[in-house]
C-alpha atoms as a PDB file:
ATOM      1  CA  UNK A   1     170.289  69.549   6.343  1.00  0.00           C
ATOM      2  CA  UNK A   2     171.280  68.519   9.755  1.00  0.00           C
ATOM      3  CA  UNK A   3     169.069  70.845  11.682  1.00  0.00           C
ATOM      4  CA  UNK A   4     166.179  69.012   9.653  1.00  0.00           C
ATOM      5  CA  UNK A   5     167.600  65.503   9.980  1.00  0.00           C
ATOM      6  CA  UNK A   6     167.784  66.401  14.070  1.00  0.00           C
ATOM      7  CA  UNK A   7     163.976  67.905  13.505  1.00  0.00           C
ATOM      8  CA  UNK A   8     162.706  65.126  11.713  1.00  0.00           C
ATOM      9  CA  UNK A   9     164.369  62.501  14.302  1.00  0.00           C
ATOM     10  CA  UNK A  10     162.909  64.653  17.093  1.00  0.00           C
ATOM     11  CA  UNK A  11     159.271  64.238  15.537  1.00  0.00           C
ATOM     12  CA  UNK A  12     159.833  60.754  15.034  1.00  0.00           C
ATOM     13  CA  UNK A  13     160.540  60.106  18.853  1.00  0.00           C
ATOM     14  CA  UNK A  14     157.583  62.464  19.894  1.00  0.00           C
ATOM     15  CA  UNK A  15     154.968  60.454  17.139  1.00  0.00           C
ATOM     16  CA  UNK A  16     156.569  56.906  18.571  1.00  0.00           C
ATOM     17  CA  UNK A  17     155.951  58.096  22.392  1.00  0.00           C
ATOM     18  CA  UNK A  18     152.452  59.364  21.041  1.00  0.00           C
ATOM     19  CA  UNK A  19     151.427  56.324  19.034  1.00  0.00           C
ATOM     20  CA  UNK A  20     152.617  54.239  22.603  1.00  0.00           C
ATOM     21  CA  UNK A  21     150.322  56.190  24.710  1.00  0.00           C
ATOM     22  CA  UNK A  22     147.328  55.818  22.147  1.00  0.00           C
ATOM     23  CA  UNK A  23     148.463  51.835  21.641  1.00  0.00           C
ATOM     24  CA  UNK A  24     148.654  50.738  25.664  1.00  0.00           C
ATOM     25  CA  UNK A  25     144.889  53.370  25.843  1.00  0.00           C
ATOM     26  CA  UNK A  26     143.613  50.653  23.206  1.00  0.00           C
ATOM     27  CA  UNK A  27     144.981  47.976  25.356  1.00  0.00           C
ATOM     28  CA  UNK A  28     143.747  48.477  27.982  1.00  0.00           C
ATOM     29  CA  UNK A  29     140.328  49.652  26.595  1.00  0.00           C
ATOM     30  CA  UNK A  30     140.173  46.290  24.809  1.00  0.00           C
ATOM     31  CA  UNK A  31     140.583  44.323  28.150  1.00  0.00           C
ATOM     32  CA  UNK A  32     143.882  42.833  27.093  1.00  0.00           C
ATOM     33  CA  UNK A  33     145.962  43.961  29.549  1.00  0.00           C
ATOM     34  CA  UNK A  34     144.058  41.963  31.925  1.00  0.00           C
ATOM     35  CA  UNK A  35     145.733  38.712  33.303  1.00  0.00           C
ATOM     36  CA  UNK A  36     142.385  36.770  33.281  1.00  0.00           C
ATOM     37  CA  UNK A  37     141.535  37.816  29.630  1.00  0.00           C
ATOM     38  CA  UNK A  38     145.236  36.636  28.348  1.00  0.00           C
ATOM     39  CA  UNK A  39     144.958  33.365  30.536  1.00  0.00           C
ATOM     40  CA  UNK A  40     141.650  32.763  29.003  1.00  0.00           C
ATOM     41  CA  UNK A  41     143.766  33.217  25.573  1.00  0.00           C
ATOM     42  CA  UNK A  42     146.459  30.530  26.835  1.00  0.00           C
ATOM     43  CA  UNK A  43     143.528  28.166  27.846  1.00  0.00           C
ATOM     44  CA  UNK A  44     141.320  28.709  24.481  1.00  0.00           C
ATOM     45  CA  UNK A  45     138.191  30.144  26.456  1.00  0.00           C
ATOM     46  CA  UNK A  46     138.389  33.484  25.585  1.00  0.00           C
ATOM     47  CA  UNK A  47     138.988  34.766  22.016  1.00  0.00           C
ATOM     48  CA  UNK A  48     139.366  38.590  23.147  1.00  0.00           C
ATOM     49  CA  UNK A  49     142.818  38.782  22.325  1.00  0.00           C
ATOM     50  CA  UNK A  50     143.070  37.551  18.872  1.00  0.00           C
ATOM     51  CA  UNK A  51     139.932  39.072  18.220  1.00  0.00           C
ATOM     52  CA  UNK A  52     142.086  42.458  19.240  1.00  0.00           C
ATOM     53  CA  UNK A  53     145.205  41.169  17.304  1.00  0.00           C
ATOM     54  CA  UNK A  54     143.249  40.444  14.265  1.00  0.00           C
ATOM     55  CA  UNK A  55     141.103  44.093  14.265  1.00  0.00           C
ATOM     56  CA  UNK A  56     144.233  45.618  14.662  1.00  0.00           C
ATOM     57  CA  UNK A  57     146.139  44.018  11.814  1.00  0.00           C
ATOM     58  CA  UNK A  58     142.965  44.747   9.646  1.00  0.00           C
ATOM     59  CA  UNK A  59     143.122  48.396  10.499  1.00  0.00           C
ATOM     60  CA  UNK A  60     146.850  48.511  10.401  1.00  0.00           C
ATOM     61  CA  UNK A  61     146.939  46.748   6.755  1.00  0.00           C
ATOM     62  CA  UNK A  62     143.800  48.935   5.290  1.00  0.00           C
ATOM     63  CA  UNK A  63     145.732  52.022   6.688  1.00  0.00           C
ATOM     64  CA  UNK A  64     149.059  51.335   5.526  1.00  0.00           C
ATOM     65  CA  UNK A  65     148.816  49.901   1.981  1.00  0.00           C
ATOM     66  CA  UNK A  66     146.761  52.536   0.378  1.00  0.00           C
ATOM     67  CA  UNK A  67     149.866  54.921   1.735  1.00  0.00           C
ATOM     68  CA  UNK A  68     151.918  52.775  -0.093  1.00  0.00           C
ATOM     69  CA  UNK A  69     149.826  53.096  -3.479  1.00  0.00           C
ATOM     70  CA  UNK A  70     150.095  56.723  -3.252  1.00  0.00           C
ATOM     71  CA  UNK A  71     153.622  57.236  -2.715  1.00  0.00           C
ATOM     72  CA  UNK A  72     153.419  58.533   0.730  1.00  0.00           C
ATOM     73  CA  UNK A  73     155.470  55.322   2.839  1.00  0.00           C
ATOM     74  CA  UNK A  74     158.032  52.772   1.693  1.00  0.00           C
ATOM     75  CA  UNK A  75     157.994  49.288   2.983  1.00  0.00           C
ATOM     76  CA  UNK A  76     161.287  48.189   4.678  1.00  0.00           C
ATOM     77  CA  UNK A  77     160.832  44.358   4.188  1.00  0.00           C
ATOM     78  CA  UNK A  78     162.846  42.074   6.158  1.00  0.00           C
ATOM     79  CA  UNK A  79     164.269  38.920   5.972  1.00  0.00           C
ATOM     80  CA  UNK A  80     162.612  35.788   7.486  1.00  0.00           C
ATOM     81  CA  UNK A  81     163.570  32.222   8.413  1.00  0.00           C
ATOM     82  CA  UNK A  82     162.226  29.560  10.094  1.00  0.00           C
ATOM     83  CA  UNK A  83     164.907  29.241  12.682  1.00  0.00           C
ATOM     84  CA  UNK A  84     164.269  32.898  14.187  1.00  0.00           C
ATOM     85  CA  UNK A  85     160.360  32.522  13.664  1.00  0.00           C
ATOM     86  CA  UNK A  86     161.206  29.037  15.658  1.00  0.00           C
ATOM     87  CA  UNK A  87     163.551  31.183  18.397  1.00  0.00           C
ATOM     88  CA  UNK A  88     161.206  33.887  18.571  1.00  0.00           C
ATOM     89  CA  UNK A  89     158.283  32.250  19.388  1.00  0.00           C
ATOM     90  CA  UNK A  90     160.013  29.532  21.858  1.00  0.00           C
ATOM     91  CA  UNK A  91     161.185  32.744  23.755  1.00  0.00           C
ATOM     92  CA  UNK A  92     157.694  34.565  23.487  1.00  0.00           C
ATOM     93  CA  UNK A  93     155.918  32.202  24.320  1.00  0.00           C
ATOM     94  CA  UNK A  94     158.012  30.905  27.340  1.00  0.00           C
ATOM     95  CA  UNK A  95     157.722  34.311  28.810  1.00  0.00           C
ATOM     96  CA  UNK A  96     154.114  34.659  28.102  1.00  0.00           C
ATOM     97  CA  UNK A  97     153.379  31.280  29.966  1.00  0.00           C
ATOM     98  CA  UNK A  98     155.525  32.183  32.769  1.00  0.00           C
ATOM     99  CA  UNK A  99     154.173  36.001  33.589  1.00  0.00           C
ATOM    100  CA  UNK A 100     151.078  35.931  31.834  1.00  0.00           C
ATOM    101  CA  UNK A 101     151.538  38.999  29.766  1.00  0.00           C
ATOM    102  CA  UNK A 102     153.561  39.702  26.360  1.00  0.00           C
ATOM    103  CA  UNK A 103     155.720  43.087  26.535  1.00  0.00           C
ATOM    104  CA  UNK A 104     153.611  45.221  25.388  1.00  0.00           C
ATOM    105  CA  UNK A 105     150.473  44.007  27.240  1.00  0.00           C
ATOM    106  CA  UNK A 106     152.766  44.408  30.459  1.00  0.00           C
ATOM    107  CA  UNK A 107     153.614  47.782  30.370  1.00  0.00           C
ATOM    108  CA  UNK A 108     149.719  48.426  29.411  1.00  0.00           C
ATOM    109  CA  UNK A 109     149.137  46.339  32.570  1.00  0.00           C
ATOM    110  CA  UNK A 110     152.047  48.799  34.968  1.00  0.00           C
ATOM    111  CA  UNK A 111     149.759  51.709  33.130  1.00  0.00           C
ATOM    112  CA  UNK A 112     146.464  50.476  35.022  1.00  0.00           C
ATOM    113  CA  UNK A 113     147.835  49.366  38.052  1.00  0.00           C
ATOM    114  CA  UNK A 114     148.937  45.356  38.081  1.00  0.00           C
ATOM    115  CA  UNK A 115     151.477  45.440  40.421  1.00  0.00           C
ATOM    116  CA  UNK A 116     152.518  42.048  39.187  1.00  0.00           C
ATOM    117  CA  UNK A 117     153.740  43.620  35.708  1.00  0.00           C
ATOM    118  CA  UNK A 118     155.345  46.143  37.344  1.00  0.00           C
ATOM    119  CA  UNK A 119     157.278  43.866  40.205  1.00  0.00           C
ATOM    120  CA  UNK A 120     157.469  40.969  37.992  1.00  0.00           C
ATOM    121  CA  UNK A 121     156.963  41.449  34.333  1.00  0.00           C
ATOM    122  CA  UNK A 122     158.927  44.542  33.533  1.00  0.00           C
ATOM    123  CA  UNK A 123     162.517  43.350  35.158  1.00  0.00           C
ATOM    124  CA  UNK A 124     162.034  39.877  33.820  1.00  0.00           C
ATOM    125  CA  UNK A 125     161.758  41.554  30.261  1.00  0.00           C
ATOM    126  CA  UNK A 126     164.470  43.334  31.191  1.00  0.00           C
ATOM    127  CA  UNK A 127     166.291  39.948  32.042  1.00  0.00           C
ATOM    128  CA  UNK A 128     165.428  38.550  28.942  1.00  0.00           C
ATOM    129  CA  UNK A 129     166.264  41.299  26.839  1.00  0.00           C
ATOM    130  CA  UNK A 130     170.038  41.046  28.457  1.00  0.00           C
ATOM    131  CA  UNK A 131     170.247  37.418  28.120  1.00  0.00           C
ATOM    132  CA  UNK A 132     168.976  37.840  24.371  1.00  0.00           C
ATOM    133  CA  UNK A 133     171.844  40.346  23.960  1.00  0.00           C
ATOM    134  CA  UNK A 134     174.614  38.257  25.167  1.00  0.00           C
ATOM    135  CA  UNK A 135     173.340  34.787  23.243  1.00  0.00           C
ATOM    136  CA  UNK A 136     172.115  36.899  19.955  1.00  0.00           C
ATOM    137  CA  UNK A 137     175.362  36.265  17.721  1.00  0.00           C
ATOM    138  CA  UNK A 138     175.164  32.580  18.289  1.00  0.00           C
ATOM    139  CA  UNK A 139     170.964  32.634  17.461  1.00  0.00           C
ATOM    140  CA  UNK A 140     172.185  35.082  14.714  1.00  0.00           C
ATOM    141  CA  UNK A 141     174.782  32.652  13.000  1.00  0.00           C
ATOM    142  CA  UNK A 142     173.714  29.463  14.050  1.00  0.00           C
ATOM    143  CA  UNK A 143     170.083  29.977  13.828  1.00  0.00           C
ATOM    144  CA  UNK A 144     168.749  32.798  11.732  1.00  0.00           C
ATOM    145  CA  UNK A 145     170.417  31.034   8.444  1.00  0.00           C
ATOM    146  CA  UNK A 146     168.156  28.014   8.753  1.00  0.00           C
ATOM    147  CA  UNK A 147     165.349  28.098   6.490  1.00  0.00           C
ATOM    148  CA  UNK A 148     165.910  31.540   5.380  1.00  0.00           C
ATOM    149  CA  UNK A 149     162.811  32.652   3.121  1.00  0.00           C
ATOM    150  CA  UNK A 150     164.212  36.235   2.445  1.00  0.00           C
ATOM    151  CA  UNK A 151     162.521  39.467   1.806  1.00  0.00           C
ATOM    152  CA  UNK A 152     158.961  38.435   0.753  1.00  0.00           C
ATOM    153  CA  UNK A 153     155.650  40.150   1.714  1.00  0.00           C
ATOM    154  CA  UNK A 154     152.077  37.865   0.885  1.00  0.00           C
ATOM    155  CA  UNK A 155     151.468  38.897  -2.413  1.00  0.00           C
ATOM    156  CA  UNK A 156     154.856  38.374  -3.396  1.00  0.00           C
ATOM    157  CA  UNK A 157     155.090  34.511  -1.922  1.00  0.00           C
ATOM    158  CA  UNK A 158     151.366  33.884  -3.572  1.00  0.00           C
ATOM    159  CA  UNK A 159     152.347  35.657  -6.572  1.00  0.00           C
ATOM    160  CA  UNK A 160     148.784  38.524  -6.809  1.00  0.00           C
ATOM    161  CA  UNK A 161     148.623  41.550  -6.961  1.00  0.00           C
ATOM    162  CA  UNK A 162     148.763  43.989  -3.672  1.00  0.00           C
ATOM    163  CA  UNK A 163     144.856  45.026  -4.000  1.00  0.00           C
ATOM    164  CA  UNK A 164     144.224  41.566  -4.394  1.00  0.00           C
ATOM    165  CA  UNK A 165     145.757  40.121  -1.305  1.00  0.00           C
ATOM    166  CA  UNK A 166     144.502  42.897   0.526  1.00  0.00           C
ATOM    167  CA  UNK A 167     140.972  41.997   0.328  1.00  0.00           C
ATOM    168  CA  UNK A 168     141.476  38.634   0.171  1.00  0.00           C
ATOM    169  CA  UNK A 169     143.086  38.907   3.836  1.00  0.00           C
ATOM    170  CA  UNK A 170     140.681  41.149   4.725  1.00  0.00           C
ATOM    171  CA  UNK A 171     138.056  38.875   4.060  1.00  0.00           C
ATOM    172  CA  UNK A 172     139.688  36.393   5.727  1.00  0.00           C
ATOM    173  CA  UNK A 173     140.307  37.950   9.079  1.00  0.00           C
ATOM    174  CA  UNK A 174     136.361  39.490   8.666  1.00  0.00           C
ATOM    175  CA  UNK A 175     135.846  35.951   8.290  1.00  0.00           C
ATOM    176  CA  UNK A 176     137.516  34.792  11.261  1.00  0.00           C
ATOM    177  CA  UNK A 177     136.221  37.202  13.248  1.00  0.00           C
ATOM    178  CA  UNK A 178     132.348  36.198  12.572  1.00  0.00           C
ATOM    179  CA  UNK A 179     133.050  33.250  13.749  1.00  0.00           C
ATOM    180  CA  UNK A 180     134.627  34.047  16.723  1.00  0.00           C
ATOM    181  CA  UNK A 181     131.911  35.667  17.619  1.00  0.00           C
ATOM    182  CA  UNK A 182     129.438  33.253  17.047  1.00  0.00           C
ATOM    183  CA  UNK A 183     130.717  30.888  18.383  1.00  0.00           C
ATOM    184  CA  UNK A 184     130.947  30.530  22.265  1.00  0.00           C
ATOM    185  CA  UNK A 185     133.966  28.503  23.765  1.00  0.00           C
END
């Protein structure tokens, strides 16, 4: 049982370093590991990002759910609140503004070359993952709690069915997307 746990734990770290490579390839094949296309995203003149972000969640949800229906994954829900959406995002998006890149755009950025990811973006993650470390149980106790929403997915806060929220966001983001790409900003 060990030997398979160790096997299975082994896989899982090959698949994750696998899935990396294959997520920075579609990156960077999707232009958004380029500073210009993500400052064009900051400034609202180019859509390429969320037009990346939304394809991706689209795939992602059309891939995953119908795993669900058939047994084959288990969703591992976890709880929300507004005061760590609030943290998060003040901390995301104050690194974002600063370097230009998110984390994961970075290190697609180091994979093609931008010296300023590598010189600049990777040890200021690095910095901010430390300082999150050392301030986490005071964002943990003081500001996880507030406006705690729990364990809830879509179709359980809008109270449908799984199917039914499923194409409803799919429409949605199909919808979005049209748009986006009619429309020229």
């Amino acid at each position: 049982m060990l030997k398979q746990m160790r096997t299975n734990k082994r896989l899982q770290l090959l698949l994750g370093f696998l899935m990396g490579i294959f997520f920075g390839f579609f990156l960077q094949k999707g232009q958004v590991t380029r500073y210009d296309v993500l400052m064009g995203q900051l400034l609202l003149t180019d859509f390429t990002v969320v037009k990346v972000i939304l394809t991706a969640i689209l795939v992602g949800m059309l891939g995953i759910y119908p795993l669900k229906w058939y047994g084959l994954v288990t969703f591992h829900v976890k709880e929300g609140s507004l005061g760590s959406s609030g943290i998060g995002s003040l901390i995301f998006g104050i690194g974002f503004a600063l370097l230009g890149y998110c984390p994961g755009t970075a290190v697609g950025a180091v994979g093609q070359g931008s010296l300023d990811a590598l010189l600049g973006g990777i040890p200021g993650i690095m910095v901010g993952a430390a300082i999150y470390s050392v301030i986490y149980p005071i964002v943990r106790d003081k500001f996880q709690p507030l406006g705690n929403f729990g364990k809830i997915t879509l179709p359980e806060l809008f109270k449908v069915g799984e199917k039914k929220a499923v194409l409803a966001v799919s429409v949605l983001i199909i919808f979005v997307l049209s748009v986006l790409e009619l429309v020229a900003f």
